[in-house]
PDB file of N, CA and C in Angstrom:
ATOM      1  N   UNK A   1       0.813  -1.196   0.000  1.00  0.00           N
ATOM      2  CA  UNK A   1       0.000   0.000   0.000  1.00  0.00           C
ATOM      3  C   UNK A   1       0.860   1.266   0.000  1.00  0.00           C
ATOM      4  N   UNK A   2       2.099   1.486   0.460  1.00  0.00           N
ATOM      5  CA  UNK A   2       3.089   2.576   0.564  1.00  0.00           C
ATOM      6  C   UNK A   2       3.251   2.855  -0.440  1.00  0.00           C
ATOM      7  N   UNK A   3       3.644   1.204  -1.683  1.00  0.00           N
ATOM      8  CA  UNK A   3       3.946   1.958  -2.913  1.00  0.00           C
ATOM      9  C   UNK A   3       3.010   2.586  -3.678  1.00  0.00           C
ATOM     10  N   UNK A   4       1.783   2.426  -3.294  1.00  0.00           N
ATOM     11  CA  UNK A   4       1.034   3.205  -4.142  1.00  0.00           C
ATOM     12  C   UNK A   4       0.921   4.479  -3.580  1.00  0.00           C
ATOM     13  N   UNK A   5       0.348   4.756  -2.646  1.00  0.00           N
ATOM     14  CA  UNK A   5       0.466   5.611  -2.129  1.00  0.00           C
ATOM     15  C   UNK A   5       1.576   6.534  -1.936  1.00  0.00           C
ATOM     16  N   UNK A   6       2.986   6.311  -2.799  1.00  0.00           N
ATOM     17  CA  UNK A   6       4.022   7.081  -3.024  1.00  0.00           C
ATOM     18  C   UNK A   6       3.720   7.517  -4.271  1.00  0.00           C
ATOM     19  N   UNK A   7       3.782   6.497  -5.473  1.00  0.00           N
ATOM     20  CA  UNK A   7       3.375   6.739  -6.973  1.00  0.00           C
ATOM     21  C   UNK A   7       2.206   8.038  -6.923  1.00  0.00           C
ATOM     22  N   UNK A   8       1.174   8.085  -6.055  1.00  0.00           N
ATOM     23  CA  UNK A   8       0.139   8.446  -6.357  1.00  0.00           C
ATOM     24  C   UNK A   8       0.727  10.118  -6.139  1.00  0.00           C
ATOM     25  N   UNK A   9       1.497  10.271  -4.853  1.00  0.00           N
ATOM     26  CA  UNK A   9       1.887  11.538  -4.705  1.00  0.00           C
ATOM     27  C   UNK A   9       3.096  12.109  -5.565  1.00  0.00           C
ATOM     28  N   UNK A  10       3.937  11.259  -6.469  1.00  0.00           N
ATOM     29  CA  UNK A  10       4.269  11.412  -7.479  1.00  0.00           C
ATOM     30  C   UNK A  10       3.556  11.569  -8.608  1.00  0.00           C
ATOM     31  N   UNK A  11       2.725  11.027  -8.985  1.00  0.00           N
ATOM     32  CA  UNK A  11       1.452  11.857 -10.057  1.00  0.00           C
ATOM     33  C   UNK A  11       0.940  12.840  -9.604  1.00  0.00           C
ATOM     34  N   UNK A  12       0.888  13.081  -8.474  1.00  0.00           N
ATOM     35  CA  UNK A  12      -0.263  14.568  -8.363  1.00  0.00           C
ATOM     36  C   UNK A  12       0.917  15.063  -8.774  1.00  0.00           C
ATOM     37  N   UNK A  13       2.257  15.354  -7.784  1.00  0.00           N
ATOM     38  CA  UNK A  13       3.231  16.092  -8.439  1.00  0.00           C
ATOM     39  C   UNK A  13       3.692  16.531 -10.028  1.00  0.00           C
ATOM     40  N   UNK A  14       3.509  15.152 -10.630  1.00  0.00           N
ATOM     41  CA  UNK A  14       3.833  15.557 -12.277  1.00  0.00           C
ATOM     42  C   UNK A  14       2.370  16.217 -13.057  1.00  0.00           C
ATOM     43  N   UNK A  15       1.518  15.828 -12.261  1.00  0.00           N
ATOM     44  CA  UNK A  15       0.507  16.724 -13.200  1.00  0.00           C
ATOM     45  C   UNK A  15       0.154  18.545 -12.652  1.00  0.00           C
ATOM     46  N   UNK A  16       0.790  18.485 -11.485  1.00  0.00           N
ATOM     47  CA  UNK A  16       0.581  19.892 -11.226  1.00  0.00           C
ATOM     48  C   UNK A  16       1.714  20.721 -11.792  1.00  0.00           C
ATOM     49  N   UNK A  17       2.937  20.029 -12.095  1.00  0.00           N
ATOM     50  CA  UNK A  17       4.505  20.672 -12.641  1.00  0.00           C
ATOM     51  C   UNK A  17       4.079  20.807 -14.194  1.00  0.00           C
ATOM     52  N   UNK A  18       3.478  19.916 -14.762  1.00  0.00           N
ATOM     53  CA  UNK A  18       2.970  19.603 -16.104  1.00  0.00           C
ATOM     54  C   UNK A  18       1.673  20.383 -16.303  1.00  0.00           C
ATOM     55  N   UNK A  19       1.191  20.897 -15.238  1.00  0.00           N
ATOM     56  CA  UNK A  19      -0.180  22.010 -15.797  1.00  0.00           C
ATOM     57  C   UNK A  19      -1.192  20.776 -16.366  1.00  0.00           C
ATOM     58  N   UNK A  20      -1.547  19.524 -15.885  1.00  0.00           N
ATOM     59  CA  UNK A  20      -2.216  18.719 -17.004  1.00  0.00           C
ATOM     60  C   UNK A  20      -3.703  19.038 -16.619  1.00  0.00           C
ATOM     61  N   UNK A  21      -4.656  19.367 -17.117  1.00  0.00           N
ATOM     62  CA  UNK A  21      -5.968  19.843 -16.444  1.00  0.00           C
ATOM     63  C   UNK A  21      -6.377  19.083 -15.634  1.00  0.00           C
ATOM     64  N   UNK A  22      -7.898  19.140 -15.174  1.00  0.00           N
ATOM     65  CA  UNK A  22      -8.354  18.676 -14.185  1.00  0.00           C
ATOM     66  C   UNK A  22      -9.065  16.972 -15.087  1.00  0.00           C
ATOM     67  N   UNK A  23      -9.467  17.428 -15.750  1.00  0.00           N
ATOM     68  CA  UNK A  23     -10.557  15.974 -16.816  1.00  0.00           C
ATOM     69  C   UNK A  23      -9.357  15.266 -17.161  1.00  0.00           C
ATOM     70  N   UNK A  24      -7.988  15.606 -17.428  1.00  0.00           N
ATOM     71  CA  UNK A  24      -7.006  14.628 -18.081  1.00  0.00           C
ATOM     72  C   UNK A  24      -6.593  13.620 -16.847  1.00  0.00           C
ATOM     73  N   UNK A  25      -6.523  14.818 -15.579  1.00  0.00           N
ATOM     74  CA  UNK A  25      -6.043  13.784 -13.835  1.00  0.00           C
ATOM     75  C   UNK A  25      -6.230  12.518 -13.701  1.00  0.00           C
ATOM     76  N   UNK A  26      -7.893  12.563 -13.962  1.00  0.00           N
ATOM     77  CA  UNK A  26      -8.327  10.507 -13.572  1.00  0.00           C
ATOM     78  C   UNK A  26      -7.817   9.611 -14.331  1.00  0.00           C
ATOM     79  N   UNK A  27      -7.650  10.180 -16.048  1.00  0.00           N
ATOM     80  CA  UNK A  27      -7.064   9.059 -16.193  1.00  0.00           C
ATOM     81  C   UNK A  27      -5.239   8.598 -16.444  1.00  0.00           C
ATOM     82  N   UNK A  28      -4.762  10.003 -16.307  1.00  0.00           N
ATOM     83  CA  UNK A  28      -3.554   9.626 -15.773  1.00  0.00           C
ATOM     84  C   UNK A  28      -3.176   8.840 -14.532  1.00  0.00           C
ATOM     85  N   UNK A  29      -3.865   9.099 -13.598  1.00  0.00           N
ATOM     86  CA  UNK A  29      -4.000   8.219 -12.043  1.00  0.00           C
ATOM     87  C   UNK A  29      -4.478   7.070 -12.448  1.00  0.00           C
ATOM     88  N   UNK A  30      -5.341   6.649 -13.294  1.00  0.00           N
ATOM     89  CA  UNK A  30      -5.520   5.405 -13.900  1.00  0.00           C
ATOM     90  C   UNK A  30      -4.803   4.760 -14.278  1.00  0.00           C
ATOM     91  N   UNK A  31      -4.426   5.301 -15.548  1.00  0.00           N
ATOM     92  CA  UNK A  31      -3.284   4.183 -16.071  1.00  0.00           C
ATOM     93  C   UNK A  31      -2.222   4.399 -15.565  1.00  0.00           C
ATOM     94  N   UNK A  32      -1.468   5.217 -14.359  1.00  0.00           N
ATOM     95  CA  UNK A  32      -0.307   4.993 -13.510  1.00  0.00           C
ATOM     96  C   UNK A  32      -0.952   3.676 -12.610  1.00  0.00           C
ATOM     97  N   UNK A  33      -1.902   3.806 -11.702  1.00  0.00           N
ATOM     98  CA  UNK A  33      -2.324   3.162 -11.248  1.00  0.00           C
ATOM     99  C   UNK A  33      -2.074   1.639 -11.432  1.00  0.00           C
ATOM    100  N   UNK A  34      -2.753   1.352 -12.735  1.00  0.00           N
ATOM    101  CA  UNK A  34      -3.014   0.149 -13.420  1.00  0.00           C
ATOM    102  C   UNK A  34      -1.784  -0.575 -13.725  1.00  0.00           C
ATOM    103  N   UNK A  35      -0.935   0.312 -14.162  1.00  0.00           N
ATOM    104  CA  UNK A  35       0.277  -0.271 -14.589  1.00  0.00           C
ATOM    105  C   UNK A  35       1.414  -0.765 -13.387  1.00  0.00           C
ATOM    106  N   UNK A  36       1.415   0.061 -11.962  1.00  0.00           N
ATOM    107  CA  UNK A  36       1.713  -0.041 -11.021  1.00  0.00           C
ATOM    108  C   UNK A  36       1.119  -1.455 -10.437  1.00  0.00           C
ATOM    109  N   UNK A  37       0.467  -1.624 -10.406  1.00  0.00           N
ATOM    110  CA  UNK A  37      -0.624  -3.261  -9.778  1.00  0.00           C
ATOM    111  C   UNK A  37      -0.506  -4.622 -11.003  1.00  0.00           C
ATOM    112  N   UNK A  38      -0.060  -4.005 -11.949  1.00  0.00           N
ATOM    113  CA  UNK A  38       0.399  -4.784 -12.967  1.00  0.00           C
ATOM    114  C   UNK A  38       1.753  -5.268 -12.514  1.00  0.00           C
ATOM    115  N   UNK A  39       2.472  -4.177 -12.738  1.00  0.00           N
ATOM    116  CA  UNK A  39       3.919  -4.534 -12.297  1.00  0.00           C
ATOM    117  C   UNK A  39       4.384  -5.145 -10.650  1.00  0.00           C
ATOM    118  N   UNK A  40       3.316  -5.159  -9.684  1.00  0.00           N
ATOM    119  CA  UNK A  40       3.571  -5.341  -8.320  1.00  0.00           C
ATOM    120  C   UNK A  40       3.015  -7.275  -8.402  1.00  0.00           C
ATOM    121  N   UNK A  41       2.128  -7.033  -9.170  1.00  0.00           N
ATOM    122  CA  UNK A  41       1.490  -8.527  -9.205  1.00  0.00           C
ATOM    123  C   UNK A  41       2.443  -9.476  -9.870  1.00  0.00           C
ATOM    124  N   UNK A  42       2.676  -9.255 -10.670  1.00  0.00           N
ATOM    125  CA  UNK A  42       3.670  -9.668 -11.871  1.00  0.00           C
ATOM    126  C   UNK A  42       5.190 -10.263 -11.132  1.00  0.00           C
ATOM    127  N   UNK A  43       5.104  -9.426  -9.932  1.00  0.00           N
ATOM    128  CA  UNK A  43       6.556  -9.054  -9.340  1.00  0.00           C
ATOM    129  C   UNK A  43       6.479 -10.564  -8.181  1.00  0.00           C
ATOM    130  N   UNK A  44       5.081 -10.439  -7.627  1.00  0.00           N
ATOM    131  CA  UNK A  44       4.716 -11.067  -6.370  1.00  0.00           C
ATOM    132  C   UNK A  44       4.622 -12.850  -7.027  1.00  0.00           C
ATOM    133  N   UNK A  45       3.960 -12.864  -8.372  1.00  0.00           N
ATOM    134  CA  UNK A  45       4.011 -14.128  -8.651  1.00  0.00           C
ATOM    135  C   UNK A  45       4.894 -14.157  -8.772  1.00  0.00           C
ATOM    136  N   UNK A  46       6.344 -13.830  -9.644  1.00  0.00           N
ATOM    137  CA  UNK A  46       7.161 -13.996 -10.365  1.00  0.00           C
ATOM    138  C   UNK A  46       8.170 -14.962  -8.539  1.00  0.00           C
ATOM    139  N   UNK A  47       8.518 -14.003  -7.897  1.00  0.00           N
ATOM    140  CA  UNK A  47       8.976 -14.447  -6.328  1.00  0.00           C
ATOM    141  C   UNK A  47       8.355 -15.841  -6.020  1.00  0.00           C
ATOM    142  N   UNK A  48       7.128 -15.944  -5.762  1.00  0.00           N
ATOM    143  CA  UNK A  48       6.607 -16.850  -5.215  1.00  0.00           C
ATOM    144  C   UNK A  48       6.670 -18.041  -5.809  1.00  0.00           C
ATOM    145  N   UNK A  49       6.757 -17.797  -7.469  1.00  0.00           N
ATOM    146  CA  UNK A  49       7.133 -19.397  -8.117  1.00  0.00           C
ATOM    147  C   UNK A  49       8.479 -19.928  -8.257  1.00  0.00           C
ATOM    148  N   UNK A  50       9.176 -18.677  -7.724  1.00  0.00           N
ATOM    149  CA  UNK A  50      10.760 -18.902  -7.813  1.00  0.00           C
ATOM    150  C   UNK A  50      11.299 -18.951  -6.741  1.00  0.00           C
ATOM    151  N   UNK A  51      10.533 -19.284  -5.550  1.00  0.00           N
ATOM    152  CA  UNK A  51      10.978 -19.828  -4.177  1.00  0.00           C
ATOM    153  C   UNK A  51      10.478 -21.453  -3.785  1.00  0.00           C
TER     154      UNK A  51
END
């Protein structure tokens, strides 16, 4: 949960440095999001079949 909750305050950061409007926000937080839980899952099987 930290790491998201780091990523996430790293996106607000790049979209407020980046001026990105308000309607573009959700789905930048989206697909950071998505891709983040992609890569964490990916990460967690990858460990677990290789122990």
């Amino acid at each position: 949960m930290f790491i998201l909750y780091f990523i996430n305050r790293l996106t607000n950061t790049l979209c407020l440095v980046r001026e990105i409007p308000e309607e573009r926000q959700d789905k930048v937080f989206r697909f950071i999001n998505v891709s983040i839980l992609i890569l964490l899952i990916s990460s967690f099987v990858e460990i677990s079949f290789t122990v």
